[in-house]
Protein backbone atom coordinates (compact mmCIF):
# COMPACT_ATOMS: atom_id res chain seq x y z
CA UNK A 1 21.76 18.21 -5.79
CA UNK A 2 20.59 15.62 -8.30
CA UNK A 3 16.80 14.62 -8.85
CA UNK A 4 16.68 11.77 -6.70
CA UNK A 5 17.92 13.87 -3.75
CA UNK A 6 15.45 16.82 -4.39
CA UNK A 7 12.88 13.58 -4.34
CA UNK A 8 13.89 12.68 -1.23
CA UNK A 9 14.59 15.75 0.17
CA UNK A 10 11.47 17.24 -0.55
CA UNK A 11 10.25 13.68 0.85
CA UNK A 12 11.79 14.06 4.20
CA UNK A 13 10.97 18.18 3.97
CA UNK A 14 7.21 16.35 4.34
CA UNK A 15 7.85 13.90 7.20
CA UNK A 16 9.67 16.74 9.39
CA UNK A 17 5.80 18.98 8.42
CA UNK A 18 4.12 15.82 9.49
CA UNK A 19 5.31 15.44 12.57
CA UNK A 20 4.54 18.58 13.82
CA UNK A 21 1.26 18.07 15.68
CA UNK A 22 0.69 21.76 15.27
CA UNK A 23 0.99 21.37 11.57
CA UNK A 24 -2.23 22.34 10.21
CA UNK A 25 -4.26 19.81 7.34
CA UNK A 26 -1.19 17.03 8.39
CA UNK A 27 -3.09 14.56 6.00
CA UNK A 28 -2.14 16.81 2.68
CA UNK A 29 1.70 16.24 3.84
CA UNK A 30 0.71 12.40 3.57
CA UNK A 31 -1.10 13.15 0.08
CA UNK A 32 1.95 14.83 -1.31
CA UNK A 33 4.74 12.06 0.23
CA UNK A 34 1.89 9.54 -1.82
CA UNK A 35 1.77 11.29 -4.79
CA UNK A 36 5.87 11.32 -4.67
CA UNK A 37 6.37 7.58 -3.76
CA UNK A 38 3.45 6.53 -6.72
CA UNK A 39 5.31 9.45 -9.14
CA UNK A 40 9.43 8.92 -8.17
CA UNK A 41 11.36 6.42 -9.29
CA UNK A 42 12.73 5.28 -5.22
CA UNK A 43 14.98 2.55 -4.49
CA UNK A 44 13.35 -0.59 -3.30
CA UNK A 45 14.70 0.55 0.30
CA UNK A 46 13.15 4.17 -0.32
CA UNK A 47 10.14 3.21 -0.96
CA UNK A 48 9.68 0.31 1.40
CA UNK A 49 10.38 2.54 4.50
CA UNK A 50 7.48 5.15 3.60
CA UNK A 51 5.10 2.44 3.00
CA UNK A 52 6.20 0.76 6.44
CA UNK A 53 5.60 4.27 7.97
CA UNK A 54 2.31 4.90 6.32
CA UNK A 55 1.23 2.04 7.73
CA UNK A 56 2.10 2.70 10.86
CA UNK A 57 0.39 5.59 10.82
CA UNK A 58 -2.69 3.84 9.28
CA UNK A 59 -3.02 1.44 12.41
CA UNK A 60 -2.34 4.65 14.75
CA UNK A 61 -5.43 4.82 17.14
CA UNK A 62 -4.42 8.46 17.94
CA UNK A 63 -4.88 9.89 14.31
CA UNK A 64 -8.48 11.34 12.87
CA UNK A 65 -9.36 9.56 10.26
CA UNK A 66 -8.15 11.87 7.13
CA UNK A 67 -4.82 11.35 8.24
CA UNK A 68 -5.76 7.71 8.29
CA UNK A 69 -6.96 7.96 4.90
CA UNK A 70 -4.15 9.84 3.99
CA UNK A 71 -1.71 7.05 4.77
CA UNK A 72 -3.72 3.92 3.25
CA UNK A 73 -4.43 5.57 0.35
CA UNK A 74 -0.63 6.53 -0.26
CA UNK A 75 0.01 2.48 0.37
CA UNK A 76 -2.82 1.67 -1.92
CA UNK A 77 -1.37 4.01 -4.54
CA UNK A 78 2.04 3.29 -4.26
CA UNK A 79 0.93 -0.50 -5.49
CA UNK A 80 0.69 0.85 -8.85
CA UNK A 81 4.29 1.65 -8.62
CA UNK A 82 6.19 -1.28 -6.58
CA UNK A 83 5.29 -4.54 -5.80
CA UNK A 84 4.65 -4.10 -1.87
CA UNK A 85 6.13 -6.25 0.94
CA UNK A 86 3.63 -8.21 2.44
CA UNK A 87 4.78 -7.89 5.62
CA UNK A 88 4.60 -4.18 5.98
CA UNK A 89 0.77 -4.77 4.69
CA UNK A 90 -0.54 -7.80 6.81
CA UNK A 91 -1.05 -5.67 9.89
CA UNK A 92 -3.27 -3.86 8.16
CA UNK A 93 -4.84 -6.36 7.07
CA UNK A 94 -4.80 -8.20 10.68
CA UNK A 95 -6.55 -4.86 11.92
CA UNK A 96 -9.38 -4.77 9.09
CA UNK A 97 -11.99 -4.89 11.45
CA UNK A 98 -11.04 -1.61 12.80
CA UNK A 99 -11.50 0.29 9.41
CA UNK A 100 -14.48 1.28 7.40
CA UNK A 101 -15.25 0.41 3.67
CA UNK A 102 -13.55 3.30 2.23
CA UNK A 103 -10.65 2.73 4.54
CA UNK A 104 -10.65 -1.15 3.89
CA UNK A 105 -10.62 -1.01 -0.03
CA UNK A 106 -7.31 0.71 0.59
CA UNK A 107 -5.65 -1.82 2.36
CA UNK A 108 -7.45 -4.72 0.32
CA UNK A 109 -5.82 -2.94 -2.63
CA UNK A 110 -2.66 -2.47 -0.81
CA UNK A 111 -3.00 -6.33 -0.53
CA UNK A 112 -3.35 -7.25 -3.96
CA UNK A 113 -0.20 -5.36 -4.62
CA UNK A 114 1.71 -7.42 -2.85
CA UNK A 115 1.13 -10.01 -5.56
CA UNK A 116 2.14 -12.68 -2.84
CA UNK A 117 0.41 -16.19 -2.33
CA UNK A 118 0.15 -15.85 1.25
CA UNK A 119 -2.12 -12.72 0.87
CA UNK A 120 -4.84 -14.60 -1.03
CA UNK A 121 -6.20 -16.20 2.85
CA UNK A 122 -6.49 -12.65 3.89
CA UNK A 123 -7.96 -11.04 1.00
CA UNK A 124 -10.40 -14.01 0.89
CA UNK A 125 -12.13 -14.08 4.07
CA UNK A 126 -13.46 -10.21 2.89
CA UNK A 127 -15.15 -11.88 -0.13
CA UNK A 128 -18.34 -12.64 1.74
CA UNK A 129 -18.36 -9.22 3.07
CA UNK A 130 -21.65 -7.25 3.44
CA UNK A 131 -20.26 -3.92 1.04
CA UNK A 132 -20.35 -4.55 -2.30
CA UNK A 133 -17.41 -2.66 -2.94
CA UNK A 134 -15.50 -4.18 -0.25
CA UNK A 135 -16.32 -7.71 -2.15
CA UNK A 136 -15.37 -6.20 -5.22
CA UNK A 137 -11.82 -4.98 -3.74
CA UNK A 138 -11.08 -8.41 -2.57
CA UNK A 139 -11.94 -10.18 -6.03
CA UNK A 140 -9.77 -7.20 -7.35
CA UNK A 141 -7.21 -8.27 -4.74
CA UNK A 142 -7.36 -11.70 -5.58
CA UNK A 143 -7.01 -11.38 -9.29
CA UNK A 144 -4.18 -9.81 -8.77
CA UNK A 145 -2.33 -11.71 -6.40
CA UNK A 146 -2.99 -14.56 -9.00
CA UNK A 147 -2.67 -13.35 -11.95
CA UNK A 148 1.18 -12.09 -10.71
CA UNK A 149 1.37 -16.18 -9.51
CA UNK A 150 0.38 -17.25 -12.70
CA UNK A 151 2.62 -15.58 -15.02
CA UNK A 152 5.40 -16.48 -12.97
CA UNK A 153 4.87 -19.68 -13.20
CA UNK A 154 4.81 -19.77 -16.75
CA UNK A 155 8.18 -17.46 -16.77
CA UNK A 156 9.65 -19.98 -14.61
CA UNK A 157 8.60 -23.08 -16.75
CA UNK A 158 9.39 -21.56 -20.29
CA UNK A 159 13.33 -22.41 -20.26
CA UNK A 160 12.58 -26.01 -19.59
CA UNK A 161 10.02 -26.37 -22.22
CA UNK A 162 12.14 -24.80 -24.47
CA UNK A 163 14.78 -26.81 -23.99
């Protein structure tokens, strides 16, 4: 067995855990599948399908709220890794109102990571928010999202300028 399939082994060793609802502390199974994603190298696939299940799990009504945690912060953390799919984070954002600050700055900087245009309405309507740090995480999100823009636009316009 190679590295990547320990990875993932070891990865889907953690979902099995998980979904045991007599599994005790479920929420550190979530921790360690986030600190794998943010750590292993994963395909593009890989790595899209846990953040599409954390998210899940992060607009579950039926989970307490470290296992909540637990999930958005693995999405939030994973953004430091891959570039994440905007639409396995939009729900999230959709369901904002449901999620206190701590929970929101997750998926605000879940947001930003998507480093897509279309995110920049949703992160913006959280900039008049009444938590500073939630206002803070949406600037954050918003820097991001253009600063990604930005340079791309200047990748894409360098050949022609140069002839």
């Amino acid at each position: 067995m190679d590295g990547y399939e320990r990875l993932t082994a070891r990865i889907e060793q953690a979902w099995r855990e998980f979904d045991d609802p007599a599994t005790p502390r479920r929420h550190f199974l979530l921790d360690e599948i986030g600190d794998l994603l943010e750590a292993g190298p994963l395909t593009r696939q890989d790595a899209d399908r846990i953040v599409g299940r954390m998210a899940r799990i992060g607009l579950s009504e039926d989970e307490d709220r470290t296992v909540l945690e637990s999930a958005l912060h693995a999405i939030s953390t994973a953004g430091t890794r891959y570039a994440l799919p905007l639409p396995l984070v939009e729900p999230l954002a959709d369901a904002a109102d449901r999620f206190d600050p701590p929970l929101l700055a997750h998926v605000l900087s879940a947001l930003g990571s998507t480093y897509e245009k279309a995110a920049i309405p949703l992160a913006k309507r959280f900039l008049g928010h009444p938590h500073p740090e939630i206002r803070r995480e949406a600037e954050d999100a918003l820097t991001e999202i253009r600063w990604r823009y930005r340079h791309e636009t200047i990748r894409e316009a360098l050949p022609d300028a140069l002839g």
